[in-house]
N, C-alpha and C. Protein backbone atom coordinates (compact mmCIF):
# COMPACT_ATOMS: atom_id res chain seq x y z
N UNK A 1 17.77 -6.88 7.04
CA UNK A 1 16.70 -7.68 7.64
C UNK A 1 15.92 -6.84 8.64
N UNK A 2 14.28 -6.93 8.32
CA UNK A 2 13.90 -6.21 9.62
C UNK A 2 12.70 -7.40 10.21
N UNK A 3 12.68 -7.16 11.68
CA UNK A 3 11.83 -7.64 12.34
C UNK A 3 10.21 -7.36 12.36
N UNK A 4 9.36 -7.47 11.20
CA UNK A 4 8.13 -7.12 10.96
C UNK A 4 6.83 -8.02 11.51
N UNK A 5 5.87 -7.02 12.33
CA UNK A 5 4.66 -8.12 12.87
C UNK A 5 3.92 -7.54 12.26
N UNK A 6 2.98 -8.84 12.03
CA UNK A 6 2.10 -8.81 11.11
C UNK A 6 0.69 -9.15 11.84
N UNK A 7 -0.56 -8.35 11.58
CA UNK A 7 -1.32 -8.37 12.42
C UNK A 7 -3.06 -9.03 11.43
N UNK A 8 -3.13 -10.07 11.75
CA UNK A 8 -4.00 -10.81 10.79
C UNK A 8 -3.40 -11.76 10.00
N UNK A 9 -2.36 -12.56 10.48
CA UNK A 9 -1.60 -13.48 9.95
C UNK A 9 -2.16 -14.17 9.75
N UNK A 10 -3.38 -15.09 10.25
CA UNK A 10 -3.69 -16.18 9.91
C UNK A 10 -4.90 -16.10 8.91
N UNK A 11 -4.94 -14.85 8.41
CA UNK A 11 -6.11 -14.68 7.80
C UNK A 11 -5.40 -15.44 5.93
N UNK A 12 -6.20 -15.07 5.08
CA UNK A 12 -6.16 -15.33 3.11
C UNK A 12 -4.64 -14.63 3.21
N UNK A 13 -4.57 -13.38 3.29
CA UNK A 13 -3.73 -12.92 2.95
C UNK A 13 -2.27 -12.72 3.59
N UNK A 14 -3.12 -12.94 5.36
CA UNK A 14 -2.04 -12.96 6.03
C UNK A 14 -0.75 -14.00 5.85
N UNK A 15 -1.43 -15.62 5.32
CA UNK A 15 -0.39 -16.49 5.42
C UNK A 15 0.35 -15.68 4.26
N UNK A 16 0.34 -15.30 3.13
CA UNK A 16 0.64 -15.36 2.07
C UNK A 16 2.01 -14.51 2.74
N UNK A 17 1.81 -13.38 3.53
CA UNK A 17 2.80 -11.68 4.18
C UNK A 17 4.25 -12.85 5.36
N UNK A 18 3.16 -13.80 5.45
CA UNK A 18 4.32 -14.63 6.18
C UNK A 18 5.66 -15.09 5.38
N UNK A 19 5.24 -15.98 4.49
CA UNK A 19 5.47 -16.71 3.72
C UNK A 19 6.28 -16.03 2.74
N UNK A 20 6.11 -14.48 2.05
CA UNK A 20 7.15 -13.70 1.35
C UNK A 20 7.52 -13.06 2.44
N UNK A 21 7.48 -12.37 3.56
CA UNK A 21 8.64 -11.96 4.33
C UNK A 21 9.77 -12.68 5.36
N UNK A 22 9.45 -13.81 4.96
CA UNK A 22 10.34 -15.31 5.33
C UNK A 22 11.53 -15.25 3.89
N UNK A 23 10.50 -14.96 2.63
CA UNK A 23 11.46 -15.16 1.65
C UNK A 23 12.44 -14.62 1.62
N UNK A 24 11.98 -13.20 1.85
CA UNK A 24 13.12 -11.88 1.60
C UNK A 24 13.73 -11.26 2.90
N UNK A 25 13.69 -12.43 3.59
CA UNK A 25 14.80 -12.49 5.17
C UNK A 25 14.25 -11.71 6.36
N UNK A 26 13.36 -11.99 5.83
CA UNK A 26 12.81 -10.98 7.52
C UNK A 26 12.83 -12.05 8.63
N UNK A 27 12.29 -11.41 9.73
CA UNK A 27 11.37 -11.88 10.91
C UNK A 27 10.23 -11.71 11.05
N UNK A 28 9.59 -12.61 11.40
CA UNK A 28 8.37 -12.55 11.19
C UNK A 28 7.63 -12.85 12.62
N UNK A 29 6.69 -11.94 13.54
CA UNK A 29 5.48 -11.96 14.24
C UNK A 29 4.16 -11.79 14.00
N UNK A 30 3.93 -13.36 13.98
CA UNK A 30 2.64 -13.82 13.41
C UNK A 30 1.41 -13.44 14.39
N UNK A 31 0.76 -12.69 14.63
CA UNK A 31 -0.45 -12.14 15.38
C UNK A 31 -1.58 -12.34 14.66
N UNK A 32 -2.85 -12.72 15.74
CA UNK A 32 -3.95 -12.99 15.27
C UNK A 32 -4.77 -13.39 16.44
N UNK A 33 -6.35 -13.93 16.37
CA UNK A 33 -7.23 -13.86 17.37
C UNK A 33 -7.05 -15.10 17.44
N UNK A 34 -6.79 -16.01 16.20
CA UNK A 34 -6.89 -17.62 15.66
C UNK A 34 -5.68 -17.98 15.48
N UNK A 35 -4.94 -18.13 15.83
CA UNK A 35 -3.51 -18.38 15.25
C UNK A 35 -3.01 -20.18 15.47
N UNK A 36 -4.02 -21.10 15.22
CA UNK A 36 -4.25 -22.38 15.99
C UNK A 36 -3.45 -23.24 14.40
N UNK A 37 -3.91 -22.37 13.53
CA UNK A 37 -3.65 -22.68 11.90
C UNK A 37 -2.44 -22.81 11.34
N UNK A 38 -1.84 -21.49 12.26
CA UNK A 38 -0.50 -21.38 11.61
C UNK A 38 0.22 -22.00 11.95
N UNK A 39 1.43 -23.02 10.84
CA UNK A 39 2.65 -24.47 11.02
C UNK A 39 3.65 -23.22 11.68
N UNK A 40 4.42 -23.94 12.92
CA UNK A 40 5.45 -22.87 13.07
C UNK A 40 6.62 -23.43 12.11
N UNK A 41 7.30 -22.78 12.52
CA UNK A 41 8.56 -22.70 11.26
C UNK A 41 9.53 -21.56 11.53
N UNK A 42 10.69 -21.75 10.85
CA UNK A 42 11.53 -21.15 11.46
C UNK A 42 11.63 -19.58 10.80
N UNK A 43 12.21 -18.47 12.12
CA UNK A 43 11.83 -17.02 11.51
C UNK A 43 10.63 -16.45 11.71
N UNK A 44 10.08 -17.34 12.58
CA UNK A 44 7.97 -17.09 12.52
C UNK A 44 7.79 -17.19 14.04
N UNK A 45 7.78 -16.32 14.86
CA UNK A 45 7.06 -16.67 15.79
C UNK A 45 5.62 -16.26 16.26
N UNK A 46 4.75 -16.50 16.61
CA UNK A 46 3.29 -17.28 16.51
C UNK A 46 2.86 -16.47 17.98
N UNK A 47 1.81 -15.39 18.11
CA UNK A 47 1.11 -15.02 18.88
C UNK A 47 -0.27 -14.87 19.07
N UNK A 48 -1.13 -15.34 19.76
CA UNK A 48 -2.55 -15.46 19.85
C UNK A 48 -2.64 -13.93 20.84
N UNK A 49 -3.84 -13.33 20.11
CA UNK A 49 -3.91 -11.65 20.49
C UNK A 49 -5.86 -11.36 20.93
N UNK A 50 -5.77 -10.76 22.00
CA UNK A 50 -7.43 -10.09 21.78
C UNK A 50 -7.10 -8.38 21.78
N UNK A 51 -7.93 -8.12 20.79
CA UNK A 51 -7.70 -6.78 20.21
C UNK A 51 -8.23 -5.73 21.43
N UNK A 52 -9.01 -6.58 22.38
CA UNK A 52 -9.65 -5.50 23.02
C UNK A 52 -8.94 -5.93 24.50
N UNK A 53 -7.12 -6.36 24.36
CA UNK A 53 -6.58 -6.35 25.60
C UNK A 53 -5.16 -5.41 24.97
N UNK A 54 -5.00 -4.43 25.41
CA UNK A 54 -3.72 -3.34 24.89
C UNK A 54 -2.56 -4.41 24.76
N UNK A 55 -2.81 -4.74 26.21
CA UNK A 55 -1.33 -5.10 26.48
C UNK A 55 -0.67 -6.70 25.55
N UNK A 56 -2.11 -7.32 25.03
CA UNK A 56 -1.82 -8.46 24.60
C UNK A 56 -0.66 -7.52 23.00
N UNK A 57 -1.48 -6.44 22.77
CA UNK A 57 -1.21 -6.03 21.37
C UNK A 57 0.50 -5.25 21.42
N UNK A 58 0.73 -4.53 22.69
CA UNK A 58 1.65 -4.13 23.17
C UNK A 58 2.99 -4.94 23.19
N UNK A 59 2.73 -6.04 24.01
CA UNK A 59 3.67 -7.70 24.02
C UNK A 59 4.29 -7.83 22.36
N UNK A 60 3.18 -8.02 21.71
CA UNK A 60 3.30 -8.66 19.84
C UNK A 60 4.24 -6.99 19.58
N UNK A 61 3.98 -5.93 19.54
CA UNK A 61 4.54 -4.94 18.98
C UNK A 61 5.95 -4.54 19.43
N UNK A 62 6.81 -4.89 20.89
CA UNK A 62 7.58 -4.47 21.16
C UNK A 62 9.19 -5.21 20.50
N UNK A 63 9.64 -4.01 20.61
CA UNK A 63 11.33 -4.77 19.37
C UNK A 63 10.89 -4.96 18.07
N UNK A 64 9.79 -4.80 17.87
CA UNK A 64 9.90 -4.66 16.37
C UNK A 64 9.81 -3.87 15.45
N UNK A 65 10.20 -3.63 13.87
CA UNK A 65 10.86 -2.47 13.25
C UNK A 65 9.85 -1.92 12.59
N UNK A 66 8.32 -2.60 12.18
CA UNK A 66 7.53 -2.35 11.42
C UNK A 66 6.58 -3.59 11.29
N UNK A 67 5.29 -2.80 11.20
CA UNK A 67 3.44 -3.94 11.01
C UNK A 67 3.32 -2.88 9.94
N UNK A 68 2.38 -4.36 9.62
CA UNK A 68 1.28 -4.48 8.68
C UNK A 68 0.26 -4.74 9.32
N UNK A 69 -0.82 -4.50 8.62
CA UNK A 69 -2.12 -4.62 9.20
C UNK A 69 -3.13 -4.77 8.23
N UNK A 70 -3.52 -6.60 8.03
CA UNK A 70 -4.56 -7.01 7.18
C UNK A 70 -5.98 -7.88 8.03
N UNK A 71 -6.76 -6.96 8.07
CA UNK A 71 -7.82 -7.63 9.04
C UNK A 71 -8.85 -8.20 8.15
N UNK A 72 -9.49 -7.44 6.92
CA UNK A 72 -10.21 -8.37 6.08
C UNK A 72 -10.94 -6.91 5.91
N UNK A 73 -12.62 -7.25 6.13
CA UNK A 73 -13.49 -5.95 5.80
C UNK A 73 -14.09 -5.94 6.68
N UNK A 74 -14.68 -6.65 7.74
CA UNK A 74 -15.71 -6.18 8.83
C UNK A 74 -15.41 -6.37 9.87
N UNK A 75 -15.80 -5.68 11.12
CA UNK A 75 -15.13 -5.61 12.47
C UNK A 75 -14.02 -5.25 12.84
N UNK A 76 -13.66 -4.17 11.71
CA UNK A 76 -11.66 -4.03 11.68
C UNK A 76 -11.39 -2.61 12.61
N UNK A 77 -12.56 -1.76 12.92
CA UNK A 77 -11.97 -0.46 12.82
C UNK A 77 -11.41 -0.32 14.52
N UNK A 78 -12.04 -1.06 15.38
CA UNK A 78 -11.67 -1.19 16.87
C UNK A 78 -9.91 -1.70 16.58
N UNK A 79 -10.15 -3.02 16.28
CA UNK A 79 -9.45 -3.49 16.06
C UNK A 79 -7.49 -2.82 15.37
N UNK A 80 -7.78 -1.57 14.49
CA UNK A 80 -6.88 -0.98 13.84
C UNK A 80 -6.84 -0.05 14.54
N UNK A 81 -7.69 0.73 15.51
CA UNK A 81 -7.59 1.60 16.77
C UNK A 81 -6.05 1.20 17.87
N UNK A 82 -6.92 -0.06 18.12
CA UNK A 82 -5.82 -0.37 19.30
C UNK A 82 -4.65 -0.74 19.11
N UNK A 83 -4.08 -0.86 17.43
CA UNK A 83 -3.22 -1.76 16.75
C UNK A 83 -1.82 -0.02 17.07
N UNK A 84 -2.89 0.57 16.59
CA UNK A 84 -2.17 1.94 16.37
C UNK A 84 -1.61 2.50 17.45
N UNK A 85 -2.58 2.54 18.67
CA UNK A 85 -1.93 2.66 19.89
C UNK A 85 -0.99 1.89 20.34
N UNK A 86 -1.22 1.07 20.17
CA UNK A 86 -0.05 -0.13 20.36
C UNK A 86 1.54 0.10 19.50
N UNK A 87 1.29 0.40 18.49
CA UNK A 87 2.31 0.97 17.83
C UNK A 87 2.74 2.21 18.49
N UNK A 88 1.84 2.83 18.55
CA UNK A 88 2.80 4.37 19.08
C UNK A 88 3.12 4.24 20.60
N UNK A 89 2.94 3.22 21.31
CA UNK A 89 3.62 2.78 22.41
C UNK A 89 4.93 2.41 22.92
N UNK A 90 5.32 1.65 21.44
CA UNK A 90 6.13 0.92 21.46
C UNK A 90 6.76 1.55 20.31
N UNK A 91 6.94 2.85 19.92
CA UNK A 91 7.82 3.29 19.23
C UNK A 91 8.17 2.98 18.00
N UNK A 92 6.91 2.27 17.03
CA UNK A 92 6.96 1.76 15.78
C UNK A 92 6.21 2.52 14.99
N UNK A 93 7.16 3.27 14.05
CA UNK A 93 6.81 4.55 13.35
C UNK A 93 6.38 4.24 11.62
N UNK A 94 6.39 2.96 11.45
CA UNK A 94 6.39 2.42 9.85
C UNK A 94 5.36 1.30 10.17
N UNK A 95 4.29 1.85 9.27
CA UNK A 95 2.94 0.62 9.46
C UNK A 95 2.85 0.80 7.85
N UNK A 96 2.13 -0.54 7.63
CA UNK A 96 1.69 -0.75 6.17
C UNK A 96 0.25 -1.09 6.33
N UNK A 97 -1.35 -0.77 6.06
CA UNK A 97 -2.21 -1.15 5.75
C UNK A 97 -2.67 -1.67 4.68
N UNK A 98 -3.47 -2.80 4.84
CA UNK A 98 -4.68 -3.53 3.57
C UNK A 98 -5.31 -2.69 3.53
N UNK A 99 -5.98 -2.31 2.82
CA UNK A 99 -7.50 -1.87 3.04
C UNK A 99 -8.58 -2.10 1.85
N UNK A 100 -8.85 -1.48 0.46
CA UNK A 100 -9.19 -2.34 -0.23
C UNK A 100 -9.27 -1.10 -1.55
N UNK A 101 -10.33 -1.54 -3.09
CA UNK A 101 -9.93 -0.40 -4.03
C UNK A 101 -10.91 0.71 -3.81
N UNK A 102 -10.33 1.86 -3.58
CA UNK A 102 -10.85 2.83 -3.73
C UNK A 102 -11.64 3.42 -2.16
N UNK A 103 -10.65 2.53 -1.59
CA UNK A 103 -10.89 2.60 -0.02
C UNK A 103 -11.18 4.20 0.58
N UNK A 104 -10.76 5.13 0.05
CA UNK A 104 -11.10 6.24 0.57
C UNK A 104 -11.48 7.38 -0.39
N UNK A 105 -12.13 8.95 0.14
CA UNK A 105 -12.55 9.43 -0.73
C UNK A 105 -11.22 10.24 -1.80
N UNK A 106 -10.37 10.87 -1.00
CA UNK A 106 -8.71 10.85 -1.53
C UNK A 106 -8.56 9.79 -2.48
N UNK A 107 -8.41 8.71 -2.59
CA UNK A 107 -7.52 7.45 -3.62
C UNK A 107 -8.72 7.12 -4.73
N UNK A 108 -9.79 7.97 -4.19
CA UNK A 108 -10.96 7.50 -5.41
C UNK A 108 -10.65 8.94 -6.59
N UNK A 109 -10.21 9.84 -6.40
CA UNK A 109 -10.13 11.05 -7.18
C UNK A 109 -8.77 10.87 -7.89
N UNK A 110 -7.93 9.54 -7.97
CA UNK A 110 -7.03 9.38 -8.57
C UNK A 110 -7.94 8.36 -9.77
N UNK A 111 -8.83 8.48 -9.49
CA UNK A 111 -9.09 7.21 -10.87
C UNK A 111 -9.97 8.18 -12.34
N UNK A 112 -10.46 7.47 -13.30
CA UNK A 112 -10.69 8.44 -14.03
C UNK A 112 -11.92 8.37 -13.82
N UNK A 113 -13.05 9.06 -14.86
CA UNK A 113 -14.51 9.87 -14.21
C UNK A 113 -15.58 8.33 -14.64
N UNK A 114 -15.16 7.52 -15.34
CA UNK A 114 -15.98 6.43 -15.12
C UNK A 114 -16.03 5.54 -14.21
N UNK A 115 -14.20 4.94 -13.91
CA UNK A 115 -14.01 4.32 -12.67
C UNK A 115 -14.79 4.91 -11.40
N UNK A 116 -14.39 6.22 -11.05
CA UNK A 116 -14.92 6.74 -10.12
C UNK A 116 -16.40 6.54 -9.73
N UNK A 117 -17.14 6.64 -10.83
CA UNK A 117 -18.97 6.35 -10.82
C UNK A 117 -18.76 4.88 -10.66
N UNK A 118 -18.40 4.50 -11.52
CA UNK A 118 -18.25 2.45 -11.03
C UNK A 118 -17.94 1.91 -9.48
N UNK A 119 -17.21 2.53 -8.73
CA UNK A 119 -16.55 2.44 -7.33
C UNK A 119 -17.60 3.44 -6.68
N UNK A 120 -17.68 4.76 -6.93
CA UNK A 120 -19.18 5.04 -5.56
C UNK A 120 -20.46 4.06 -6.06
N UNK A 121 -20.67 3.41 -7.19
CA UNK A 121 -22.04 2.57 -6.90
C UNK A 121 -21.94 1.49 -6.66
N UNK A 122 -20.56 0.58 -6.27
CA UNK A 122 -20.06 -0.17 -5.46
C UNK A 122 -20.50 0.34 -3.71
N UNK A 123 -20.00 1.36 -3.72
CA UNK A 123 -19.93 1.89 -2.10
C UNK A 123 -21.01 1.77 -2.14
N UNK A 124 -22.28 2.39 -2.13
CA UNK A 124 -23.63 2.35 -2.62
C UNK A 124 -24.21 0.72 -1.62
N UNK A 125 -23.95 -0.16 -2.54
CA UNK A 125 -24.24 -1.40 -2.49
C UNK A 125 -23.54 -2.21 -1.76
N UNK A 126 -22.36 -1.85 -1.38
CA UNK A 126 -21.44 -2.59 -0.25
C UNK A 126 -21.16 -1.29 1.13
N UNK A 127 -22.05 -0.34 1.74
CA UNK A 127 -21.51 0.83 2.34
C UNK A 127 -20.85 -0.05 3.60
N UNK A 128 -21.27 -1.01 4.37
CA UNK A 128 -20.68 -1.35 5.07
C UNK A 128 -19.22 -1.85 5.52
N UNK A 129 -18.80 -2.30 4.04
CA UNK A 129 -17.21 -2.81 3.76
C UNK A 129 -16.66 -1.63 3.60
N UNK A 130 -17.43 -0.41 2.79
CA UNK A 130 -16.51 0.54 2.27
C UNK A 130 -16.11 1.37 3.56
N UNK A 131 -17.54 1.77 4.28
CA UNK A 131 -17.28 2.80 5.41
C UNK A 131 -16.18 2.23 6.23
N UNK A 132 -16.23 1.20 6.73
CA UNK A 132 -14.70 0.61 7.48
C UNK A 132 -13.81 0.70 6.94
N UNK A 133 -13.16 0.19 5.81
CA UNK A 133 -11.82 1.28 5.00
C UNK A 133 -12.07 2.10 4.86
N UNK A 134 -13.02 3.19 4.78
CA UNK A 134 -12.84 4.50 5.14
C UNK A 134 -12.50 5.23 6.70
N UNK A 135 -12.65 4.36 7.17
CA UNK A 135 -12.32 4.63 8.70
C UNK A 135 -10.62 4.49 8.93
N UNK A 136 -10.54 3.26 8.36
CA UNK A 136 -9.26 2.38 8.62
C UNK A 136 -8.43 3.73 7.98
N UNK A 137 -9.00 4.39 6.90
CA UNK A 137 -7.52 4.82 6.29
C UNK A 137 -8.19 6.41 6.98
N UNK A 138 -8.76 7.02 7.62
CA UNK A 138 -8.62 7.77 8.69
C UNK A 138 -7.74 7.70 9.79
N UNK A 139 -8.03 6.45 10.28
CA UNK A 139 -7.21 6.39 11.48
C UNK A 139 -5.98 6.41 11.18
N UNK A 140 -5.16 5.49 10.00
CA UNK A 140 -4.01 5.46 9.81
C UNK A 140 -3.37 6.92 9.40
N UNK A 141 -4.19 7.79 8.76
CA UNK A 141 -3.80 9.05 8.28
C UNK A 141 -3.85 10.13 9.00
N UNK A 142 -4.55 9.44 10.69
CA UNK A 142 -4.06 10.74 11.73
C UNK A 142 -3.22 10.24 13.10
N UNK A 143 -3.11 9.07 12.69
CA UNK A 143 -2.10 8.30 13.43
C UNK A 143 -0.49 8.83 13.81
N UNK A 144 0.18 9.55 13.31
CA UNK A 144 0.99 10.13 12.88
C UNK A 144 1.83 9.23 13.24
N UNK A 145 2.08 8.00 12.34
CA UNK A 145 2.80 6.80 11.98
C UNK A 145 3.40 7.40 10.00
N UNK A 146 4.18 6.42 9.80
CA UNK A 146 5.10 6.86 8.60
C UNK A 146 3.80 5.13 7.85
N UNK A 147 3.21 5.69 7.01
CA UNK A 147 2.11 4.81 6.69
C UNK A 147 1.84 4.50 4.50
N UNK A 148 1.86 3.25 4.61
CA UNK A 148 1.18 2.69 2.84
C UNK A 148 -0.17 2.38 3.25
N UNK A 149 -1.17 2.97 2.90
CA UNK A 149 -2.27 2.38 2.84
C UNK A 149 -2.46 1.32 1.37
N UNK A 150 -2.29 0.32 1.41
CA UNK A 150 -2.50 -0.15 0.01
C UNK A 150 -3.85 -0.81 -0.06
N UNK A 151 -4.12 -0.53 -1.96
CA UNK A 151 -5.35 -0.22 -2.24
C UNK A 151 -5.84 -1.90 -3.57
N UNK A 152 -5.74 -2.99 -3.25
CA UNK A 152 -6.10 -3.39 -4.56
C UNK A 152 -7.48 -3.92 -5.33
N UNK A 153 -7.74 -4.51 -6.36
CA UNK A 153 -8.82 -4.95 -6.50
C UNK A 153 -9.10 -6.47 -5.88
N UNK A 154 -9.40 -7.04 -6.68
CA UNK A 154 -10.14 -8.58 -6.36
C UNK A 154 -8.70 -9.35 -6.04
N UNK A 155 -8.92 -9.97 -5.32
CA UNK A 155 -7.71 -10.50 -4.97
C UNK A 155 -7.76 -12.34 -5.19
N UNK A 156 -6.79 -12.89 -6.14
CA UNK A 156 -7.01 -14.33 -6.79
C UNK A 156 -5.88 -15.06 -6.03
N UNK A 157 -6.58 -16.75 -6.03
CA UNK A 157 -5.08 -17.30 -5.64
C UNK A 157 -4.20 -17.94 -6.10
N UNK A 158 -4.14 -17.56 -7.50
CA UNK A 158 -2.97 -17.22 -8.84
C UNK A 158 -1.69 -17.59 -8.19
N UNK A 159 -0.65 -18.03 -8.79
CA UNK A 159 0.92 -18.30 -8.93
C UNK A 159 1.36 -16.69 -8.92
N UNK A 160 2.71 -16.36 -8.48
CA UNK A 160 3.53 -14.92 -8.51
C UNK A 160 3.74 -14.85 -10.20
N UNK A 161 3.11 -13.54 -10.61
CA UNK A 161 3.53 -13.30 -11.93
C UNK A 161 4.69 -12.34 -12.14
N UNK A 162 4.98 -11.30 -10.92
CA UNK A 162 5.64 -10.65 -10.87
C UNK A 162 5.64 -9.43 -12.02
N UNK A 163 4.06 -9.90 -12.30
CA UNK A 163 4.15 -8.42 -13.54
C UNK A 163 3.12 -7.25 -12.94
N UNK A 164 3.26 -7.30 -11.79
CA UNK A 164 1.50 -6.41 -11.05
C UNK A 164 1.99 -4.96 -11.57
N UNK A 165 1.23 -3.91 -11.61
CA UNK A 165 1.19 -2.50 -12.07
C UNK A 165 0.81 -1.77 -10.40
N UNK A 166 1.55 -0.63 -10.14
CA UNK A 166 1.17 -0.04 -8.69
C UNK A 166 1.99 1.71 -8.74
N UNK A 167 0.97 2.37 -7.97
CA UNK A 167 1.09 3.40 -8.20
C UNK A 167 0.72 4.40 -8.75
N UNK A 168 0.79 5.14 -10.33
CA UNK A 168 -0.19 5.86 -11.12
C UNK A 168 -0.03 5.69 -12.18
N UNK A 169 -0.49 4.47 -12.58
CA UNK A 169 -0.53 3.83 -13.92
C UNK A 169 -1.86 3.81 -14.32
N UNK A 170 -1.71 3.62 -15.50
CA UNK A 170 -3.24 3.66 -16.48
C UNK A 170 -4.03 2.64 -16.49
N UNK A 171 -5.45 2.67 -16.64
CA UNK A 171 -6.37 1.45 -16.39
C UNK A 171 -6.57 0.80 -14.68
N UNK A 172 -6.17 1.99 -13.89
CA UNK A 172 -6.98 1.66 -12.59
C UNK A 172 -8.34 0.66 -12.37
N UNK A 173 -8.58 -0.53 -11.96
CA UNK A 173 -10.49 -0.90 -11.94
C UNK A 173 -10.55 -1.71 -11.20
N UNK A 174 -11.61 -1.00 -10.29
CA UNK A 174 -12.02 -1.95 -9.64
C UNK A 174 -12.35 -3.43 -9.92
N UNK A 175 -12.62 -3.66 -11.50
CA UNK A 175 -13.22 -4.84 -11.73
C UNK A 175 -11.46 -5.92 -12.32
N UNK A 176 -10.60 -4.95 -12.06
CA UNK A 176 -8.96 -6.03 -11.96
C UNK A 176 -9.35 -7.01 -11.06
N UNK A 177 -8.16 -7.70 -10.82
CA UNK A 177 -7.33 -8.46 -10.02
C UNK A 177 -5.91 -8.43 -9.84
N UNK A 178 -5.56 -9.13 -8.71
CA UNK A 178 -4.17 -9.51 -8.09
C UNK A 178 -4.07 -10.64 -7.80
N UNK A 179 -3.05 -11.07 -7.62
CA UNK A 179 -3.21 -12.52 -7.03
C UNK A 179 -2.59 -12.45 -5.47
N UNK A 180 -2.82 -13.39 -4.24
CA UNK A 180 -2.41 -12.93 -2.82
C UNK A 180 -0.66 -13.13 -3.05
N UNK A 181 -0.50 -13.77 -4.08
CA UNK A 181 0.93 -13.73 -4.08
C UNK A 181 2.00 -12.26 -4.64
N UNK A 182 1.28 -12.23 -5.63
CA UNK A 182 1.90 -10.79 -5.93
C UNK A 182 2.01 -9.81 -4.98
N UNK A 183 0.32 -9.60 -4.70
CA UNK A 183 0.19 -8.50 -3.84
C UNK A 183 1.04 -8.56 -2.29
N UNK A 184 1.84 -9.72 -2.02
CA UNK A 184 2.37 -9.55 -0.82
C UNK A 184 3.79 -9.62 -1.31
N UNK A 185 3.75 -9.61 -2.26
CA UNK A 185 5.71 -9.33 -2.66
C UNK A 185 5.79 -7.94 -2.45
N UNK A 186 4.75 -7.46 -3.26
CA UNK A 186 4.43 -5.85 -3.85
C UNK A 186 4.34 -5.40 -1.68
N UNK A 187 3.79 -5.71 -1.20
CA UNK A 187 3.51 -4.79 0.40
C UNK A 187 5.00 -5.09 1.06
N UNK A 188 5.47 -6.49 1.07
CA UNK A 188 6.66 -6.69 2.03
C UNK A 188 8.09 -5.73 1.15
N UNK A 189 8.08 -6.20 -0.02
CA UNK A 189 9.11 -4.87 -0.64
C UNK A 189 8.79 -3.68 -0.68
N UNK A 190 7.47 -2.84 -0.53
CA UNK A 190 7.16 -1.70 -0.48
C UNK A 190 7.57 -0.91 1.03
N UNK A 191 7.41 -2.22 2.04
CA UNK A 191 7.52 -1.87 3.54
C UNK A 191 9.22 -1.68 3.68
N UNK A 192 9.68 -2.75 2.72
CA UNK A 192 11.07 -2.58 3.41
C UNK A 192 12.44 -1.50 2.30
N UNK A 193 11.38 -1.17 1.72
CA UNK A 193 11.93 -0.16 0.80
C UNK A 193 11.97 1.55 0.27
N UNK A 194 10.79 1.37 1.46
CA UNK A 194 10.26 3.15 1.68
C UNK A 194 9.59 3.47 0.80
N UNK A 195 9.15 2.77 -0.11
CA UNK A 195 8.37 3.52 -1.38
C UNK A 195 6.50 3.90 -0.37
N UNK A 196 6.13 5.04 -1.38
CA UNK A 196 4.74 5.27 -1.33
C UNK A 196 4.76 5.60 0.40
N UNK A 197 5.91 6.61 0.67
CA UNK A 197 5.47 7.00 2.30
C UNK A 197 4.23 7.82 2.55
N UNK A 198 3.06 7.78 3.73
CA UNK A 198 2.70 8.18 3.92
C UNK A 198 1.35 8.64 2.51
N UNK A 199 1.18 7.41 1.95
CA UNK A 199 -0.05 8.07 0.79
C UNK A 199 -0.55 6.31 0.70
N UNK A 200 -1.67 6.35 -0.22
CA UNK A 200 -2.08 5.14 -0.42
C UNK A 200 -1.83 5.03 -1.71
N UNK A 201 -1.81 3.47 -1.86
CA UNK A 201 -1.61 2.93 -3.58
C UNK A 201 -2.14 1.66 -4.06
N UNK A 202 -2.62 2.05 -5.03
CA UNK A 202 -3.46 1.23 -5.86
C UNK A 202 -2.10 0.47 -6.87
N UNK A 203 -2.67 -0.69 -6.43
CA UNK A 203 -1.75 -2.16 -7.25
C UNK A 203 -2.57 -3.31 -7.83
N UNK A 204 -2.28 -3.62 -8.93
CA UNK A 204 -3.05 -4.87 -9.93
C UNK A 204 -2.47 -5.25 -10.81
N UNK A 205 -2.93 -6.20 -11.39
CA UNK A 205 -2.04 -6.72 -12.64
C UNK A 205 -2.59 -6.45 -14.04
């Protein structure tokens, strides 16, 4: 069992990181700006955070074994700044990031030469979502934290199929899906299992 806070809990995806790391016995610290949403329940305890107070972020991070960090796409990169400091404060050496597909220029040279043109004329047309996961997985990659950047496509709110594909499998695309359920089986077992240290990974079904 480890004690994992989770930072964007109350967000789409966040309930979902609650809700499977409840399953598979964790502890759970629920952090967020909004946290008015979240039912408490047992194994969950519930913190209201401002990103631009250390110490609020400091409080949520201490005694615990390992964060995640799902903020969404805009306004994240302050926000994953201070998350990080906060972590390396408090002596938490295992972070897991959201970030999104093809989030950086590294995880885009794993795809093949069409994907790749399909995802920069995405960036193109979305630069503002992209440049912030490109930031996000900067910061995390000089953070010198033990780090998953995970990478997926469209994200559905589908039943657990338990059949998702992750890692370097064939048919990478941006134009997949996941469902929020899979994809948080796939991050809370990835976190508590050491896989994919320190690299990012692309997961879909």
């Amino acid at each position: 069992m480890m004690k994992i806070v989770i930072f964007g809990a109350s967000g789409s995806v966040g309930r979902y990181l609650i809700t499977e790391a409840v399953r598979q016995g964790h502890e759970v610290i629920a952090v967020g700006r909004q946290v008015s949403s979240l039912q408490p329940q047992a194994h969950v305890t519930v913190k209201a955070v401002d990103y631009n107070q250390p110490a609020d972020l400091v409080d949520a991070a201490k005694g615990d074994d390992a964060a995640i960090i799902s903020l969404g796409d805009l306004g994240v990169v302050q926000p994953t700044e201070a998350i990080i400091q906060a972590l390396q404060a408090v002596d938490i050496t295992r972070v897991e990031i959201l970030t999104g597909f093809g989030g950086s220029r590294r995880s885009r040279w794993q795809l093949n030469p069409v994907m790749h043109v399909i995802v920069w004329a995405a960036r193109l047309a979305y630069y503002r979502g992209f440049h912030n996961k490109e930031l996000q997985d900067r910061i995390i990659r000089n953070s010198g934290l033990t780090f998953t950047i995970v990478q997926p496509p469209t994200l559905t709110f589908d039943a657990t199929t338990g059949t998702y594909r992750h890692g370097d499998y064939r048919g990478k695309s941006l134009l997949g899906h996941i469902s929020r359920a899979d994809l948080t089986e796939f991050m809370v077992t990835n976190l508590t299992s050491q896989r994919y240290q320190n690299q990012s990974v692309f997961v879909q079904q």
